[in-house]
N, C-alpha and C. Protein backbone atom coordinates (compact mmCIF):
# COMPACT_ATOMS: atom_id res chain seq x y z
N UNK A 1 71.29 84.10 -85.28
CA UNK A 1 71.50 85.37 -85.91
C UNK A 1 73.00 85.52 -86.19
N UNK A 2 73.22 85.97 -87.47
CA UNK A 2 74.58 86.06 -87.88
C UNK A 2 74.76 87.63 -88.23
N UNK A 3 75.92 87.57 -87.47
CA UNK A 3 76.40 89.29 -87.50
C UNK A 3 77.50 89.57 -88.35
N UNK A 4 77.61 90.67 -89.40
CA UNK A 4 79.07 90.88 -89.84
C UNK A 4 78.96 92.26 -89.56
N UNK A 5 80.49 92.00 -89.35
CA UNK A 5 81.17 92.91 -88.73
C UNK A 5 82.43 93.93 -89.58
N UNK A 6 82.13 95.15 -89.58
CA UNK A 6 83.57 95.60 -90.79
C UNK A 6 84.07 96.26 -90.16
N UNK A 7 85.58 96.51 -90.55
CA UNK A 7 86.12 97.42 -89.85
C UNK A 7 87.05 97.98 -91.27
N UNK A 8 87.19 99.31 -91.02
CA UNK A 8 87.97 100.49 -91.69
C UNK A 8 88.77 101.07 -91.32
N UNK A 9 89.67 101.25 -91.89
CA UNK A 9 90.94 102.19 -91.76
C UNK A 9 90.57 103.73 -92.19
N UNK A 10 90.19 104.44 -91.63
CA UNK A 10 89.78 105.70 -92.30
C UNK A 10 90.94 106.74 -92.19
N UNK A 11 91.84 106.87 -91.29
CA UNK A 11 93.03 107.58 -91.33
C UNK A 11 94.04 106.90 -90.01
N UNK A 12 95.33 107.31 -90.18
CA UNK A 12 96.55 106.61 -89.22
C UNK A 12 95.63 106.86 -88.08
N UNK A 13 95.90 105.63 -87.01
CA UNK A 13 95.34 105.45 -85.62
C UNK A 13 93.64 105.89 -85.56
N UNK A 14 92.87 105.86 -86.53
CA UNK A 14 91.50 106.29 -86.44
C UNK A 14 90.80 104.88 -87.18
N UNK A 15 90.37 103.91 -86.51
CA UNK A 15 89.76 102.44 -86.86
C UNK A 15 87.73 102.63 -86.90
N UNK A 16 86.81 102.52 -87.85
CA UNK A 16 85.59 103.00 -87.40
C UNK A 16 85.20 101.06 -87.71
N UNK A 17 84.48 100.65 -87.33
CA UNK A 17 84.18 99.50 -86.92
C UNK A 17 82.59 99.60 -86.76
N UNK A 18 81.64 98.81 -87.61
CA UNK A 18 80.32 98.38 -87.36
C UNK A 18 79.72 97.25 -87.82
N UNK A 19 78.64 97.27 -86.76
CA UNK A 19 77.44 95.73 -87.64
C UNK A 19 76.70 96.49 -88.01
N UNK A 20 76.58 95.87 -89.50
CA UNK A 20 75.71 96.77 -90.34
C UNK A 20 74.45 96.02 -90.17
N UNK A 21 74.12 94.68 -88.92
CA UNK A 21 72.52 94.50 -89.39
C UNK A 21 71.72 94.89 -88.29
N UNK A 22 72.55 95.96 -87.74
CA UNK A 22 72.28 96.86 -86.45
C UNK A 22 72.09 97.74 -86.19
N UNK A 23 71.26 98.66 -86.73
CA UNK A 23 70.85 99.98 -86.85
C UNK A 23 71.77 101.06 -85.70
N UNK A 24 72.88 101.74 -85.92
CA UNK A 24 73.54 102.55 -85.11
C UNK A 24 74.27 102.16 -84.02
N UNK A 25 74.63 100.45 -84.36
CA UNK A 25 75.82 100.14 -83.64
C UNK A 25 77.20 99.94 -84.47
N UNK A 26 78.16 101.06 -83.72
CA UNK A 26 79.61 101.08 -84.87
C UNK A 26 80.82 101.89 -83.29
N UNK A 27 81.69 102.12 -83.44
CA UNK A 27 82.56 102.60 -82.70
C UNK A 27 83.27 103.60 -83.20
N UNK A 28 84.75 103.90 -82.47
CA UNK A 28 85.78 104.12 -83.60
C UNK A 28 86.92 103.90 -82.27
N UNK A 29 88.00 103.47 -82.79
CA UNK A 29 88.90 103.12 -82.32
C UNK A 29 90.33 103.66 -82.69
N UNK A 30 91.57 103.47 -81.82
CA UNK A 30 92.87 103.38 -82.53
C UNK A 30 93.90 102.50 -82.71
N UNK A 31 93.28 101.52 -83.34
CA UNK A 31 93.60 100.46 -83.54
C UNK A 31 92.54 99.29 -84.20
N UNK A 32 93.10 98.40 -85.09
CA UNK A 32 92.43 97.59 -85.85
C UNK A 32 91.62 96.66 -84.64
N UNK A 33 92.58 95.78 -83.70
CA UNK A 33 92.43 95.30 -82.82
C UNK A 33 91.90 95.64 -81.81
N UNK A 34 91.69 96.83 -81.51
CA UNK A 34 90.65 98.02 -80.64
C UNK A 34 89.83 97.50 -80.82
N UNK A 35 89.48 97.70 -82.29
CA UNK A 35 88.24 98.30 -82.82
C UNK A 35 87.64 96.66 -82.83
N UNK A 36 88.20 95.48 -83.35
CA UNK A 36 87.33 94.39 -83.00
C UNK A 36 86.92 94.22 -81.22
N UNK A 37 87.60 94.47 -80.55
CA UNK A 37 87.22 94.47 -79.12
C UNK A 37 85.91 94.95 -78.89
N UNK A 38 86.05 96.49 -79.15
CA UNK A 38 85.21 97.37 -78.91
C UNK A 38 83.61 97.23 -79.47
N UNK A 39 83.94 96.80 -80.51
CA UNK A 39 82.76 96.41 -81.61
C UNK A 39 82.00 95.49 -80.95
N UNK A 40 82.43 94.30 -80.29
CA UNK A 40 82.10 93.08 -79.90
C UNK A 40 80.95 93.76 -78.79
N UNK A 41 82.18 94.51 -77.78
CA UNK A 41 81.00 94.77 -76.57
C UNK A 41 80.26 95.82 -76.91
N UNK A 42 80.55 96.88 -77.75
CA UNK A 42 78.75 97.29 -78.28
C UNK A 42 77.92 96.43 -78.80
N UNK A 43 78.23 95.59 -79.24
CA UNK A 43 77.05 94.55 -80.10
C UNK A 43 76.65 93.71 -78.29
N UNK A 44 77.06 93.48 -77.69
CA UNK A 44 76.78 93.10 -75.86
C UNK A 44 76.03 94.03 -75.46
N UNK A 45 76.45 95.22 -75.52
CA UNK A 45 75.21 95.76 -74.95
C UNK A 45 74.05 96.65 -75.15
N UNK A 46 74.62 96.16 -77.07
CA UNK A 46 73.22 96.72 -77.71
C UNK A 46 71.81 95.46 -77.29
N UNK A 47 72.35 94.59 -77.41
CA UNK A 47 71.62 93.65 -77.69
C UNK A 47 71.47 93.46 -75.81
N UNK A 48 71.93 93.47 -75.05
CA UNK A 48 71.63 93.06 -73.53
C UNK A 48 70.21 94.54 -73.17
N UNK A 49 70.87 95.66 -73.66
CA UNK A 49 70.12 96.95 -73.71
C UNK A 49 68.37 96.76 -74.69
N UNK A 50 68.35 95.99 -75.23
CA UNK A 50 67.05 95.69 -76.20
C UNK A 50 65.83 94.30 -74.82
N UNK A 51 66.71 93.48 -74.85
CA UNK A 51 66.56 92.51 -73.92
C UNK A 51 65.82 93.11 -72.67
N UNK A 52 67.14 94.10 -71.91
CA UNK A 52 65.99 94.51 -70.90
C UNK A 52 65.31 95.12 -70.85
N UNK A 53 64.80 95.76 -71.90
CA UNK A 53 63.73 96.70 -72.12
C UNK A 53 62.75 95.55 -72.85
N UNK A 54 62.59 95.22 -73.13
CA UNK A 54 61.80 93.51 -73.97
C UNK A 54 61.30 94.04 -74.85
N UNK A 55 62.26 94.73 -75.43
CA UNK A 55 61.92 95.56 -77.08
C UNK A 55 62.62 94.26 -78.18
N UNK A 56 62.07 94.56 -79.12
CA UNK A 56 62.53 93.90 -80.52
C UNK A 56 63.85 94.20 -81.03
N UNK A 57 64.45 93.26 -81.21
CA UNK A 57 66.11 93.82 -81.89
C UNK A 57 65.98 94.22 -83.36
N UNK A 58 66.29 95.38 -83.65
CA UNK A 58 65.97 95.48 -85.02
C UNK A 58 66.83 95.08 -85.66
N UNK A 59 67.13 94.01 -86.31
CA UNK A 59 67.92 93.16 -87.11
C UNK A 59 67.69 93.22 -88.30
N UNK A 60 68.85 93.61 -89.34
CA UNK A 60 68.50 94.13 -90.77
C UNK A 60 69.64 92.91 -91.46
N UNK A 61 69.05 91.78 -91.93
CA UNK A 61 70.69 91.07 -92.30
C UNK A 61 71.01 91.24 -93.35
N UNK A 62 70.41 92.31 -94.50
CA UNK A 62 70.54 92.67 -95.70
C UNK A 62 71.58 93.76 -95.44
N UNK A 63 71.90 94.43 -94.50
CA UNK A 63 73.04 95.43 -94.40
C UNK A 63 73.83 94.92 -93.93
């Protein structure tokens, strides 16, 4: 599974960061470099959070 990942500058020190093939996983940060951090471990524990529930990851790779 291949994830992309974007991140935005939406105003000084306000970074919003998401995987778009992840239905409502995104952050926001202050900082560019935050915001890849941060991004990473929501996508950890979206996906660890699906796992232990032994639900289906809803994976959209068209977004």
């Amino acid at each position: 599974m291949k994830l992309k990942i974007i991140v935005r500058k939406v105003e000084e020190n306000l970074y919003v960061a998401s995987c778009r093939g992840l239905k409502g996983c995104h952050i926001q940060a202050e900082s560019e470099q935050q915001a890849h951090t941060m991004i990473k471990a929501a996508i950890n524990a979206y996906l660890t959070s699906h796992k232990q529930r032994h639900e289906k990851i809803p994976y959209n790779p068209e977004d």
